[in-house]
C-alpha atoms as a PDB file:
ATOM      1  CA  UNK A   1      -9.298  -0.067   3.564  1.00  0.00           C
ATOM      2  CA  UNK A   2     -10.712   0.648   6.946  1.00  0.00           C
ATOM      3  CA  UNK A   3      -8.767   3.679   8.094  1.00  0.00           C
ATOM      4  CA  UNK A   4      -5.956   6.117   5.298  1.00  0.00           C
ATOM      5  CA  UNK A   5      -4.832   8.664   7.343  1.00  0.00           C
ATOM      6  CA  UNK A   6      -5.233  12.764   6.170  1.00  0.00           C
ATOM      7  CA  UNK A   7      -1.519  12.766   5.496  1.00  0.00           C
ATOM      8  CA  UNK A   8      -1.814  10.078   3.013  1.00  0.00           C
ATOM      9  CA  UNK A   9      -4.776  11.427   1.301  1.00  0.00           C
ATOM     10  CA  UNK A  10      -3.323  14.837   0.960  1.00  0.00           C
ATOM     11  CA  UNK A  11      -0.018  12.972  -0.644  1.00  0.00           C
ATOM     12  CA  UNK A  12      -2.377  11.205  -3.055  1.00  0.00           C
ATOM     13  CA  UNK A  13      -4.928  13.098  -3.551  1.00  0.00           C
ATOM     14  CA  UNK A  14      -7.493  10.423  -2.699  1.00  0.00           C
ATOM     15  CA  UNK A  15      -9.600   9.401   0.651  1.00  0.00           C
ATOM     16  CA  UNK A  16      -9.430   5.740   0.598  1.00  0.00           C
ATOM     17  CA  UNK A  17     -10.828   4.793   3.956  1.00  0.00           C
ATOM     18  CA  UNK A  18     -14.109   2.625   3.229  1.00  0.00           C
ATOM     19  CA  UNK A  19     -12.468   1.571   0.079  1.00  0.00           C
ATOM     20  CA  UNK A  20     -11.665  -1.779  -2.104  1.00  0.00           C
ATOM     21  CA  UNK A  21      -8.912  -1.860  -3.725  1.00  0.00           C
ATOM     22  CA  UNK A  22     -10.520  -1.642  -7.064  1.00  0.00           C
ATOM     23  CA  UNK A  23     -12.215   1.393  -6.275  1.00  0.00           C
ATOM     24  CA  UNK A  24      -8.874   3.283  -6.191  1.00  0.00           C
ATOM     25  CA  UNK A  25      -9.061   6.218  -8.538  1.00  0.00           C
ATOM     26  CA  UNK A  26      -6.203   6.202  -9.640  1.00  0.00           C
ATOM     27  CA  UNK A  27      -5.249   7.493 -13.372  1.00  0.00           C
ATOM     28  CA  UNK A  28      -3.361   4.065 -14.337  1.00  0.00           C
ATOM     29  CA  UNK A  29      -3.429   0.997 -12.397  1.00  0.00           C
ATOM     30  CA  UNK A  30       0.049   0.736 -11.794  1.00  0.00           C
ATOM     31  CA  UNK A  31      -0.757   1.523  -8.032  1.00  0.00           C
ATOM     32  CA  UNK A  32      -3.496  -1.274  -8.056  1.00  0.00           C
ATOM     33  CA  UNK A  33      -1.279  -4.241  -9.642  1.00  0.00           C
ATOM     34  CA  UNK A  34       1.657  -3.420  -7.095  1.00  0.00           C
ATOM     35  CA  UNK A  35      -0.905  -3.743  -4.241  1.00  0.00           C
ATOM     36  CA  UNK A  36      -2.638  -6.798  -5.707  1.00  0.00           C
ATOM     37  CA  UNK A  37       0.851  -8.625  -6.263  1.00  0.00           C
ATOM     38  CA  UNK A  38       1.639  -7.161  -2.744  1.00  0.00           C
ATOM     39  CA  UNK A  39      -1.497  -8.787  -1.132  1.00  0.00           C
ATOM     40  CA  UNK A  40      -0.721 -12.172  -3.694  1.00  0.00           C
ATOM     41  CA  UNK A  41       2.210 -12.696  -1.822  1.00  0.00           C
ATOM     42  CA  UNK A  42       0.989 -12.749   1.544  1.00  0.00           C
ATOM     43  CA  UNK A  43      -1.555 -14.483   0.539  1.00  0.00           C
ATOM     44  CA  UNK A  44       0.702 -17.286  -1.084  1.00  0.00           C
ATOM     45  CA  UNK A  45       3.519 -17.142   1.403  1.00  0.00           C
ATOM     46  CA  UNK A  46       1.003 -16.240   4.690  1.00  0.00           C
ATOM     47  CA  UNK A  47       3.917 -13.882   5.675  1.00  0.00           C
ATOM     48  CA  UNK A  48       4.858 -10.238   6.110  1.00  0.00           C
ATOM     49  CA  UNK A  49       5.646  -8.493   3.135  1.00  0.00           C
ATOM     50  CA  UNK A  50       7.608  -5.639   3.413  1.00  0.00           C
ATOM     51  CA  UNK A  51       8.359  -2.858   0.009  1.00  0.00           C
ATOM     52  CA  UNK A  52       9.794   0.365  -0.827  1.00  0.00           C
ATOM     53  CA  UNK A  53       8.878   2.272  -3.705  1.00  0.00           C
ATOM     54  CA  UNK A  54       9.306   5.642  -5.140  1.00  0.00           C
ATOM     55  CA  UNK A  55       6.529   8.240  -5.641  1.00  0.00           C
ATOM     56  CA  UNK A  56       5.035   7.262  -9.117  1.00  0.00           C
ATOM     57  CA  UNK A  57       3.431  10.395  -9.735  1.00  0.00           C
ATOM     58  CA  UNK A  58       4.629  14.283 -10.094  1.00  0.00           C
ATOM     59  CA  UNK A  59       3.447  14.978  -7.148  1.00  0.00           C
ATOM     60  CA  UNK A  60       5.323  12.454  -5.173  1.00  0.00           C
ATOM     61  CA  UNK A  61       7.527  11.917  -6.766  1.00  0.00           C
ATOM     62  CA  UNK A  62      10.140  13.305  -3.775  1.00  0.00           C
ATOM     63  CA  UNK A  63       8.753  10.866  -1.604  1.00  0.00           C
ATOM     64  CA  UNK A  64       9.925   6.971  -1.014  1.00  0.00           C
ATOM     65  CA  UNK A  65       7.107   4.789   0.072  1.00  0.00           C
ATOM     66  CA  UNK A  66       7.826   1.858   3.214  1.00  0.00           C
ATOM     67  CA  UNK A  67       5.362  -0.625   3.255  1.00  0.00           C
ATOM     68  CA  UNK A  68       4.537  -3.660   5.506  1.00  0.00           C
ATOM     69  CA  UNK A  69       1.208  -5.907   4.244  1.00  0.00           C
ATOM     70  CA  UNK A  70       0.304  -9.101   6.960  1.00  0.00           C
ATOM     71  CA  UNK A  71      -1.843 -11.822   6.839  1.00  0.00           C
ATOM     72  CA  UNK A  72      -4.747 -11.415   9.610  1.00  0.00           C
ATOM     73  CA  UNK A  73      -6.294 -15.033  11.069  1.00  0.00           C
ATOM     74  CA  UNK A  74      -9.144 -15.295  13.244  1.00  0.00           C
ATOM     75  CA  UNK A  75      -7.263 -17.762  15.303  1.00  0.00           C
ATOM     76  CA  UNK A  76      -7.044 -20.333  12.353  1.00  0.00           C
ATOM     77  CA  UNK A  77      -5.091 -20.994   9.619  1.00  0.00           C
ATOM     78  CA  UNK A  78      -7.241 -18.854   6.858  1.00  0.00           C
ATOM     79  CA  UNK A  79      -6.393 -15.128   5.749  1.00  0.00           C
ATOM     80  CA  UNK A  80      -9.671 -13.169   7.265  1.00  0.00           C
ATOM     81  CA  UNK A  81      -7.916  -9.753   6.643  1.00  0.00           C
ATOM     82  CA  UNK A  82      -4.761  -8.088   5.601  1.00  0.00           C
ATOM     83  CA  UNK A  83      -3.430  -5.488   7.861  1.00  0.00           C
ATOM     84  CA  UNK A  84      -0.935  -2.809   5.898  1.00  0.00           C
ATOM     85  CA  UNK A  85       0.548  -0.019   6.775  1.00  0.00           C
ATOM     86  CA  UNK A  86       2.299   2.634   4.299  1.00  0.00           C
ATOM     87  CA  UNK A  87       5.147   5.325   5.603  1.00  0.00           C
ATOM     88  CA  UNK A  88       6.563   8.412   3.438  1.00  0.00           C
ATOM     89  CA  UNK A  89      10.004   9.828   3.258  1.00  0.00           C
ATOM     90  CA  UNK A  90      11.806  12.522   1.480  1.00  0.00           C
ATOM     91  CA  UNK A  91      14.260  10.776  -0.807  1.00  0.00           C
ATOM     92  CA  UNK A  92      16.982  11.411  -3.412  1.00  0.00           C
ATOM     93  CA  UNK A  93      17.740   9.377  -6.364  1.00  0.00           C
ATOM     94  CA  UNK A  94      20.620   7.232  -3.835  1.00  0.00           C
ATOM     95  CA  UNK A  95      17.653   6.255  -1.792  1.00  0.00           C
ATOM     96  CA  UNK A  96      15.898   4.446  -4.385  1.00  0.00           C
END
C-alpha cells in the first residue's frame, strides 16, 4: 500500500501506507483473505472489482465499507500494480 489515508487509519486502528498485505496487523485474517480473494479476482478476470462489506470489528462495526480494486499495466498486457480504493459509510442493518 503506497498511500491509507488518516481517516482510514483512525477507523482501523492501523497505518498501512508502506505496507504488504501480509504485514496487516490485524487480530484474525479475515481482513487479509477478503483482500487476497479481492486482488485474485482481478488478477484472474484483469477487471475492476468492486465490494461492500460491513465493519468486521466493534469498532466499525457502524460503518459499510465500498471498495473498487483495478488491474494497473505498464502499457502491456501484465498486472504491474493494483490500484484500490476503500470508502466508509454509516449504515444500518437494511444497508447490508
Amino acid at each position: 500500500i503506497r498511500l491509507f489515508g488518516s481517516a482510514l487509519t483512525q477507523i482501523t486502528g492501523e497505518e498501512r501506507t508502506g505496507k504488504l498485505l501480509r504485514e496487516f496487523d490485524e487480530p484474525s485474517t479475515k481482513t487479509r483473505a477478503r483482500w487476497q480473494a479481492v486482488m485474485e479476482e482481478v488478477a484472474r478476470t484483469k477487471h475492476p472489482v468492486f465490494i461492500k462489506a460491513g465493519g468486521s470489528r466493534h469498532q466499525t462495526s457502524h460503518l459499510v465499507f465500498h471498495g473498487l480494486v483495478m488491474p494497473m499495466t505498464n502499457g502491456g498486457d501484465s498486472i504491474e500494480q493494483f490500484l484500490g480504493a476503500l470508502f466508509t459509510a454509516y449504515t444500518s442493518d437494511e444497508d447490508l
